[in-house]
N, C-alpha and C. Protein backbone atom coordinates (compact mmCIF):
# COMPACT_ATOMS: atom_id res chain seq x y z
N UNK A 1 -18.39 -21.92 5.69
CA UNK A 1 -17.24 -21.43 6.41
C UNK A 1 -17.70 -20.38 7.42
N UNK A 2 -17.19 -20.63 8.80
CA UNK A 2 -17.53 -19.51 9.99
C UNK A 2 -16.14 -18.47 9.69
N UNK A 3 -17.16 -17.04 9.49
CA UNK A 3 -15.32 -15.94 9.92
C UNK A 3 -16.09 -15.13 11.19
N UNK A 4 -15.32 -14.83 11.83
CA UNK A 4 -15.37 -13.81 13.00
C UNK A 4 -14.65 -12.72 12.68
N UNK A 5 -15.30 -11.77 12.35
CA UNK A 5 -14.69 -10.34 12.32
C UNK A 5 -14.94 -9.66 14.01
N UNK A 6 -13.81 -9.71 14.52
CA UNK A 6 -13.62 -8.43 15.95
C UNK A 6 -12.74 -7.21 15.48
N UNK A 7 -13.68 -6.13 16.41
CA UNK A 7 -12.87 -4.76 15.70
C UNK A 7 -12.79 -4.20 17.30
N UNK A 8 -11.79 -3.16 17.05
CA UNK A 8 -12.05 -2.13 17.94
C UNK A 8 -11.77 -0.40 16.96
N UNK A 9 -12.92 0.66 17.53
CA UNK A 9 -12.06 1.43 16.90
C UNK A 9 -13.02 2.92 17.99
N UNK A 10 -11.49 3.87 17.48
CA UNK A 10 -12.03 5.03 18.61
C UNK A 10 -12.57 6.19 17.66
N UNK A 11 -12.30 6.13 16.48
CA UNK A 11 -12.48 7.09 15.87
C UNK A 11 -13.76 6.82 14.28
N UNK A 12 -13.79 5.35 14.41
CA UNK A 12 -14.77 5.46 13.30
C UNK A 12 -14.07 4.99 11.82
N UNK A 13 -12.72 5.04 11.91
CA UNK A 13 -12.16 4.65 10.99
C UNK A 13 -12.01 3.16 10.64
N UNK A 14 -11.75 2.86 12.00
CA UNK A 14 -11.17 0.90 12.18
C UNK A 14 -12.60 0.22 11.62
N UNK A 15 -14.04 1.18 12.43
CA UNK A 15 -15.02 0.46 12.44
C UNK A 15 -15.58 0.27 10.44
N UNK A 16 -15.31 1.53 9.98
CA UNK A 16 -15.76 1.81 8.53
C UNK A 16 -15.04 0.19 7.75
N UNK A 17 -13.93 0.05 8.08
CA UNK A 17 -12.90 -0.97 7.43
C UNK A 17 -13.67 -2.06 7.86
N UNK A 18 -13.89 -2.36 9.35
CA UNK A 18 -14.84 -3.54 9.45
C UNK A 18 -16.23 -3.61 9.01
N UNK A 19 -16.73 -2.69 8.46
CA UNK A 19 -17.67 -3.09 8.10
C UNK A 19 -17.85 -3.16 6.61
N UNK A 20 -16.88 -3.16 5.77
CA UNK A 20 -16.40 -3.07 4.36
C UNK A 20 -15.90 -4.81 4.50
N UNK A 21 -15.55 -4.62 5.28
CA UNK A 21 -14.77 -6.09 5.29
C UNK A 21 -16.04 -7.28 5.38
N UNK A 22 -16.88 -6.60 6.35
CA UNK A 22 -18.24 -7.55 6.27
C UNK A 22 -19.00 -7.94 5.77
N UNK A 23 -18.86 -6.91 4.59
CA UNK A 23 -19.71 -6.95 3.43
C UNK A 23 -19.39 -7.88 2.32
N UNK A 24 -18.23 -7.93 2.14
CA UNK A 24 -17.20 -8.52 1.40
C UNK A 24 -17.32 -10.04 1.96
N UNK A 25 -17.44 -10.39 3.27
CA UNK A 25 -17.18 -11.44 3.62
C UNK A 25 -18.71 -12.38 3.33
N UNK A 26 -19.40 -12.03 3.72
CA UNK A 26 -21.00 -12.22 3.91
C UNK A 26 -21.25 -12.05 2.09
N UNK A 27 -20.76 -11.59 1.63
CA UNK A 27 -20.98 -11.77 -0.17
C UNK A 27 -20.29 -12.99 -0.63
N UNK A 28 -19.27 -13.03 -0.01
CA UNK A 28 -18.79 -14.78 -0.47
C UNK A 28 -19.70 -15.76 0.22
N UNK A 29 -20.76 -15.55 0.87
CA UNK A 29 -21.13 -16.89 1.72
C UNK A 29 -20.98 -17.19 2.88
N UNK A 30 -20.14 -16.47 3.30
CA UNK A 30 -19.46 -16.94 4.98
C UNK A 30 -20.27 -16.36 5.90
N UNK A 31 -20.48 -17.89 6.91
CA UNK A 31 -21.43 -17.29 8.04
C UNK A 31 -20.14 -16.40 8.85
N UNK A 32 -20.87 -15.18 9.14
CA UNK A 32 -20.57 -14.09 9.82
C UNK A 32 -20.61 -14.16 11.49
N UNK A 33 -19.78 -14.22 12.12
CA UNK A 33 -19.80 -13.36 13.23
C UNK A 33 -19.06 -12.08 14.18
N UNK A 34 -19.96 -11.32 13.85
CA UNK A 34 -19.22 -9.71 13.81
C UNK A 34 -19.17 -8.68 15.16
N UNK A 35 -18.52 -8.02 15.42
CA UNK A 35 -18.64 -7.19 16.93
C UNK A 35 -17.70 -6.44 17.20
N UNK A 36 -17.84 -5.36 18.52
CA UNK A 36 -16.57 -5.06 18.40
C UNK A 36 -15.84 -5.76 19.66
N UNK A 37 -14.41 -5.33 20.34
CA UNK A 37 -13.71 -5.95 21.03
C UNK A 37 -14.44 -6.00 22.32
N UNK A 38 -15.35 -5.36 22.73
CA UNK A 38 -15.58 -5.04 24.09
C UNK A 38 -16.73 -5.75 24.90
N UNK A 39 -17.34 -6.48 23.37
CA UNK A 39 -18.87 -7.11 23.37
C UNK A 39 -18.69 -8.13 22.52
N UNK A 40 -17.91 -8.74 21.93
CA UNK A 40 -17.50 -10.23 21.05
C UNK A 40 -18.11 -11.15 22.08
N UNK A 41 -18.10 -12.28 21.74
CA UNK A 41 -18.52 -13.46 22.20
C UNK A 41 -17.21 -14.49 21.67
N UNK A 42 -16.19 -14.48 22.70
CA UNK A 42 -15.01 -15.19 22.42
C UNK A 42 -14.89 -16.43 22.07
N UNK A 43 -16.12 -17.59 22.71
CA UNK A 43 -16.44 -18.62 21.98
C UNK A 43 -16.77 -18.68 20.85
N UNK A 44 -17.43 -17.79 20.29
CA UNK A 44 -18.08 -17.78 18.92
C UNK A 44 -16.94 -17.77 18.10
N UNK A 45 -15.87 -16.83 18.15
CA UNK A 45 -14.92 -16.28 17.77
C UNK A 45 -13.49 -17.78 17.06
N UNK A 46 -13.69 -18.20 18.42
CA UNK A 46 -12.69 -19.42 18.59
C UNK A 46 -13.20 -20.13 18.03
N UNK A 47 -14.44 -20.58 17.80
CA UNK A 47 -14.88 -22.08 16.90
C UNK A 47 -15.18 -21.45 15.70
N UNK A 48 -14.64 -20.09 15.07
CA UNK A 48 -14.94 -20.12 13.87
C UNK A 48 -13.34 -20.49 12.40
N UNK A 49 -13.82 -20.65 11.35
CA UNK A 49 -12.38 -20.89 10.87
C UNK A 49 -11.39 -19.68 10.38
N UNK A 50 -11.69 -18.85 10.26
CA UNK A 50 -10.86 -17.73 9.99
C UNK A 50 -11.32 -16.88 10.70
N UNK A 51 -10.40 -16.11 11.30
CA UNK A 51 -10.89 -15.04 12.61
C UNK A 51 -9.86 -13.67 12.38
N UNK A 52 -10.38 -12.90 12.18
CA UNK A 52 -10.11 -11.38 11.18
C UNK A 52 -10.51 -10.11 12.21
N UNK A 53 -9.39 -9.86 13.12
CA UNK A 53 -9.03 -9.01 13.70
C UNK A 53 -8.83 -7.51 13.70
N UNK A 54 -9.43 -6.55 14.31
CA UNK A 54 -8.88 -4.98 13.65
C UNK A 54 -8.64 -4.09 15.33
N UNK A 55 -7.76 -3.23 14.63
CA UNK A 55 -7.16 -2.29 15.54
C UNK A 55 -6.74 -1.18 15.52
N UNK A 56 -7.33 0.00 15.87
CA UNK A 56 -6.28 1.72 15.39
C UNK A 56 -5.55 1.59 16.17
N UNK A 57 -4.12 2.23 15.36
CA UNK A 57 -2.50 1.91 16.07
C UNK A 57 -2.95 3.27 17.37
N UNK A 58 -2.91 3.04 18.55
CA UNK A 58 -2.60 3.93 19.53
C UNK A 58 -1.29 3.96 20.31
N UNK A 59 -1.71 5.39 20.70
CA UNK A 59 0.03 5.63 21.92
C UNK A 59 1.25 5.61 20.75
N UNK A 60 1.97 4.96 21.81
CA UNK A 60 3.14 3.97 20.35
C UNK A 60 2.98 3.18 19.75
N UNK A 61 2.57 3.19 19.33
CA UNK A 61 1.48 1.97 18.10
C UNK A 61 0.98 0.70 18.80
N UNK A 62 0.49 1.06 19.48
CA UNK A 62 0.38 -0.52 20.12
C UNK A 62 -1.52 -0.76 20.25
N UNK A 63 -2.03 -1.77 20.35
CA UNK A 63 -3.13 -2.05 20.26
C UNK A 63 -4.30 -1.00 21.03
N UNK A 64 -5.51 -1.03 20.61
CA UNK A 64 -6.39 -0.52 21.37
C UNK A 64 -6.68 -1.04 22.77
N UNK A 65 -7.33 -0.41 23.78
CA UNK A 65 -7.29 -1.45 25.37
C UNK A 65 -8.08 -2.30 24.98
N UNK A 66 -9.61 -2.33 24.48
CA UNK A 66 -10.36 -3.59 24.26
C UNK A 66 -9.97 -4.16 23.38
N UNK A 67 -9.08 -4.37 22.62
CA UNK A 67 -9.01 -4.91 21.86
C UNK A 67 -7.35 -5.78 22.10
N UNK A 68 -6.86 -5.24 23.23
CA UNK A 68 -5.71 -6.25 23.93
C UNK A 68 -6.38 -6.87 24.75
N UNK A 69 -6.92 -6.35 25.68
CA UNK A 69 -7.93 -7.38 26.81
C UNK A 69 -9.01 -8.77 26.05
N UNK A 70 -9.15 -8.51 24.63
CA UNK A 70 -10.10 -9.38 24.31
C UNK A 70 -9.16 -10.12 23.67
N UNK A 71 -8.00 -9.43 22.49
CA UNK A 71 -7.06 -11.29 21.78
C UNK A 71 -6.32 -11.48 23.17
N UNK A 72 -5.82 -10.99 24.20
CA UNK A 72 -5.20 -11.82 25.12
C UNK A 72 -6.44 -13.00 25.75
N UNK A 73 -7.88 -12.68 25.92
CA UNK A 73 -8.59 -13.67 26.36
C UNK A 73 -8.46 -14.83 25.26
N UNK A 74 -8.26 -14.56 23.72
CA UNK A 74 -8.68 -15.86 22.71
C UNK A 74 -7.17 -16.45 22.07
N UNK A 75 -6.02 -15.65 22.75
CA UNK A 75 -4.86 -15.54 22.46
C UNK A 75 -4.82 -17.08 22.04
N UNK A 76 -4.76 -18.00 23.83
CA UNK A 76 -4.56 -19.14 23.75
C UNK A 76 -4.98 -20.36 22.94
N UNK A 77 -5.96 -19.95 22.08
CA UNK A 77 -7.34 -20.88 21.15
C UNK A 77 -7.40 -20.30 19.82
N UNK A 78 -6.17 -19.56 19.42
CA UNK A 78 -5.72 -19.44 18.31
C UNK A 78 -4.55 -20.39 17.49
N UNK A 79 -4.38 -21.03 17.88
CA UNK A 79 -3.62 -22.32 17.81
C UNK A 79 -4.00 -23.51 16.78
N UNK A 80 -3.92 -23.47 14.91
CA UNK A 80 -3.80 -24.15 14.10
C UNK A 80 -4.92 -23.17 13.11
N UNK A 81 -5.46 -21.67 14.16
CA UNK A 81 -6.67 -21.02 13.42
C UNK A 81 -6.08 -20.32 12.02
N UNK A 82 -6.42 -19.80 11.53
CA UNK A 82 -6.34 -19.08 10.22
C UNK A 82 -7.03 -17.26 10.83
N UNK A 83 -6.17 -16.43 10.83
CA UNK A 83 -6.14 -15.21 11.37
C UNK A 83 -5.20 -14.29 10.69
N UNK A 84 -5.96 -13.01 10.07
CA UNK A 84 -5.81 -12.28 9.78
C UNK A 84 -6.05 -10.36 10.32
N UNK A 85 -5.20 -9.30 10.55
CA UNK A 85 -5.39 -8.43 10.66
C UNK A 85 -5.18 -7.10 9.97
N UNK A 86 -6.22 -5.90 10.51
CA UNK A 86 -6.07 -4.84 10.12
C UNK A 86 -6.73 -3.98 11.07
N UNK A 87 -6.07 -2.62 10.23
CA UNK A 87 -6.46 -1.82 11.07
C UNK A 87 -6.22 -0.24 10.86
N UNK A 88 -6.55 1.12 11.12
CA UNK A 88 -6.33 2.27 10.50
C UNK A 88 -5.00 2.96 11.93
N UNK A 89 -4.64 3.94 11.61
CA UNK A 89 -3.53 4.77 11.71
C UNK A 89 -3.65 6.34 11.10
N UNK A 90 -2.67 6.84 12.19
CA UNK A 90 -2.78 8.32 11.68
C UNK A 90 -1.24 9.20 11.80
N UNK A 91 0.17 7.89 12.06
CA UNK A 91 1.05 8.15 12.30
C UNK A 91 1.64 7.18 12.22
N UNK A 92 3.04 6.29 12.27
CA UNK A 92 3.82 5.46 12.66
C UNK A 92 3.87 4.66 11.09
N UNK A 93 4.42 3.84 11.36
CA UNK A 93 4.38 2.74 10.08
C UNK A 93 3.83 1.27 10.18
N UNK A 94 3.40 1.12 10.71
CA UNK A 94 2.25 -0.39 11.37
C UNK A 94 2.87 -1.36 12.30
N UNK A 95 4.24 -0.56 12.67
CA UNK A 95 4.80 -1.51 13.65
C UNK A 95 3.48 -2.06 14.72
N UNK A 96 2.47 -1.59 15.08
CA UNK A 96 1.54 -2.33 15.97
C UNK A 96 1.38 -3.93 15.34
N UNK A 97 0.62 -3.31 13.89
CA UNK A 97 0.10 -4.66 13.31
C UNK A 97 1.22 -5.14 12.80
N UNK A 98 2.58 -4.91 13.08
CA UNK A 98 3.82 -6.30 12.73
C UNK A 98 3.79 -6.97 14.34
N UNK A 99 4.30 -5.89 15.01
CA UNK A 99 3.57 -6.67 16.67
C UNK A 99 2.98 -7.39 17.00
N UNK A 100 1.78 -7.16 16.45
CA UNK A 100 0.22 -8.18 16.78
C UNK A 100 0.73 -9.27 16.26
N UNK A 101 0.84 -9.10 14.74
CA UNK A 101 1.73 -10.62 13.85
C UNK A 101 2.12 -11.85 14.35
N UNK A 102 3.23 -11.01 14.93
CA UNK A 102 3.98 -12.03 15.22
C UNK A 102 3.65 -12.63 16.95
N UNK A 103 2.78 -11.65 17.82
CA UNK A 103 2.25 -12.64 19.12
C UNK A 103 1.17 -13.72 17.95
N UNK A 104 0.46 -13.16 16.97
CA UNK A 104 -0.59 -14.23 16.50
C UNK A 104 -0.04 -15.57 16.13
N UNK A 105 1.41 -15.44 15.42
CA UNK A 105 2.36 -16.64 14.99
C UNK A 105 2.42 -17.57 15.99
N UNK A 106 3.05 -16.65 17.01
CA UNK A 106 3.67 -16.77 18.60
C UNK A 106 2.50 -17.96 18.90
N UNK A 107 1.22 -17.96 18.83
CA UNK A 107 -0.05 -18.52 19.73
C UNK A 107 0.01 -19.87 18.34
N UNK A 108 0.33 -19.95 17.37
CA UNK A 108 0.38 -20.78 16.73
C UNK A 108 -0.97 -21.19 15.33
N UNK A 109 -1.17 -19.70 14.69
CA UNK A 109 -2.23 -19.64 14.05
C UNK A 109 -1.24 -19.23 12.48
N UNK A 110 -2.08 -19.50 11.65
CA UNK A 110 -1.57 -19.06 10.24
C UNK A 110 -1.95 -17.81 9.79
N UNK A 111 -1.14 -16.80 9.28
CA UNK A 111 -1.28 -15.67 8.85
C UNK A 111 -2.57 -15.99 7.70
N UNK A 112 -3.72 -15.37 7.65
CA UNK A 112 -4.17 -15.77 6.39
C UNK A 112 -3.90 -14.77 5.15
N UNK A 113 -3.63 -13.43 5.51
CA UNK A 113 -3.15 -12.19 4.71
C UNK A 113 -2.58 -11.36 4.85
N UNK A 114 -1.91 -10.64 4.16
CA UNK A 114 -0.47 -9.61 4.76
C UNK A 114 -1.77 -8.86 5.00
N UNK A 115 -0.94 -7.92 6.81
CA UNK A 115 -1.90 -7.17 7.37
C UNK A 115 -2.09 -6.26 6.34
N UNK A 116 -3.60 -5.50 6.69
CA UNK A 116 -3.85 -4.41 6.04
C UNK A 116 -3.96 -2.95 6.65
N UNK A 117 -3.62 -1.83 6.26
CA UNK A 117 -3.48 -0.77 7.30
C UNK A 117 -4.00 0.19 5.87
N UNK A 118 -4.87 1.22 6.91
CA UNK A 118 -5.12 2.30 6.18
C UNK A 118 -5.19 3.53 7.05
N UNK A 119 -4.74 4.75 6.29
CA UNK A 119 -4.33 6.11 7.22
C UNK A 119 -5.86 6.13 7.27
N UNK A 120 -5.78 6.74 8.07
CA UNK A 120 -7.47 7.84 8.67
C UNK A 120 -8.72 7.09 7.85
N UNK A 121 -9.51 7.81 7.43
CA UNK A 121 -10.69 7.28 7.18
C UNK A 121 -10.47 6.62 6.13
N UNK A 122 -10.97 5.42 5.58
CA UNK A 122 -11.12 4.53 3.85
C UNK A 122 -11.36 5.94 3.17
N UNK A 123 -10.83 6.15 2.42
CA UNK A 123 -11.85 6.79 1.15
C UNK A 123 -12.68 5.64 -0.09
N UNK A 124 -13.42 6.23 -0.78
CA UNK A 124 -13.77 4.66 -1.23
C UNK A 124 -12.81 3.48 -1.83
N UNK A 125 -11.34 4.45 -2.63
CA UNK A 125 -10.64 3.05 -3.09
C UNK A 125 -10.20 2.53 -1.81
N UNK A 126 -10.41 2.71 -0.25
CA UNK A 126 -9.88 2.02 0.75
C UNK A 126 -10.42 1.07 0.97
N UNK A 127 -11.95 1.70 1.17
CA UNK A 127 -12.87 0.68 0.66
C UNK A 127 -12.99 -0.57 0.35
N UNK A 128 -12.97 -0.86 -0.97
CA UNK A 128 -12.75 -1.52 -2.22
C UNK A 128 -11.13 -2.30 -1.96
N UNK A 129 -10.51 -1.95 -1.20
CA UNK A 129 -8.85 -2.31 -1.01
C UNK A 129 -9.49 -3.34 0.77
N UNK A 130 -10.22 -2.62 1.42
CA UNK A 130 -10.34 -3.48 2.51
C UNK A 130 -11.56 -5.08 2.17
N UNK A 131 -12.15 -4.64 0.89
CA UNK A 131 -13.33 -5.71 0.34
C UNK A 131 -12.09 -6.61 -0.16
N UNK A 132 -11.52 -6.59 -0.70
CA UNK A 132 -10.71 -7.36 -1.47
C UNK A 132 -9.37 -8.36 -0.50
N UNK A 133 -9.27 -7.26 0.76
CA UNK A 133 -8.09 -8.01 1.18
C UNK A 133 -9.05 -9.16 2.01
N UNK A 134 -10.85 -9.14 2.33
CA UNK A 134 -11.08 -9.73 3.01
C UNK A 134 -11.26 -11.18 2.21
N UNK A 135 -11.75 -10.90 0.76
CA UNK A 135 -11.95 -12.12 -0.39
C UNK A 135 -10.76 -13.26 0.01
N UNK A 136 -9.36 -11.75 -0.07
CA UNK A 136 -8.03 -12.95 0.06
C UNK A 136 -8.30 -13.61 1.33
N UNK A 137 -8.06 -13.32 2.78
CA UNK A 137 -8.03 -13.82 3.91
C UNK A 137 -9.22 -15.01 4.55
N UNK A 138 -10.22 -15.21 3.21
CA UNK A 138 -10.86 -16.22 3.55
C UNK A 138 -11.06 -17.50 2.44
N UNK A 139 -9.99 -16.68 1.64
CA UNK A 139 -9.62 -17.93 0.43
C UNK A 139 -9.21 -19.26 0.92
């Protein structure tokens, strides 16, 4: 199984989650392809089968810039994929990642896991909470 993990993050938090998540993913077996939004390889991304998205809620909760400029490039080639997101916060209630959601529906891909959101940095049970939601999202 191919997963594509794309992240964006400004503070170190989004990135800690993606790389918990990578670990997790790459322990089940799954060929990996990992990056953040600004330097992905969007083909890679698109021909893989589950594609696992991250984002810190900015502004009014709304996506990071590289990381809108890059799912609007793969927006369209998400269409029958299996896609899942997350992402950290330091305010709001995840209206971003219900946002993101539902454009991902919108493009015609299957939720693979209720998003995951964590305040500020993982502590380790965040950790351990972001390893686990990745097990689910590539079940």
């Amino acid at each position: 199984m191919k997963v594509a993990i794309v992240y964006a993050s400004t503070t170190g938090n989004t990135e800690a989650m993606a790389n918990a998540i990578k670990e997790a993913v790459a322990a089940a077996g799954a060929e990996v392809t990992f990056g953040t939004a600004d330097s992905a390889d969007s083909a890679a991304v698109t021909a893989s089968d589950v594609v696992l998205l991250g984002s810190p809620a900015m502004g009014d909760e709304v996506l990071e810039d590289t990381m809108e400029e890059f799912y609007n490039g793969i927006e369209s080639a998400l269409s029958g994929k299996k896609v899942a997101l997350f992402g950290s916060y330091d305010w709001g209630d995840g209206q971003w990642l219900r946002d993101w959601e539902e454009r991902v529906k919108g493009a015609g891909a299957t939720i693979a896991a209720e998003n995951l959101m964590i305040n500020l940095t993982p502590d380790d049970e965040g950790i351990e909470k972001c390893k686990a939601w990745a097990k689910s999202a590539i079940a």
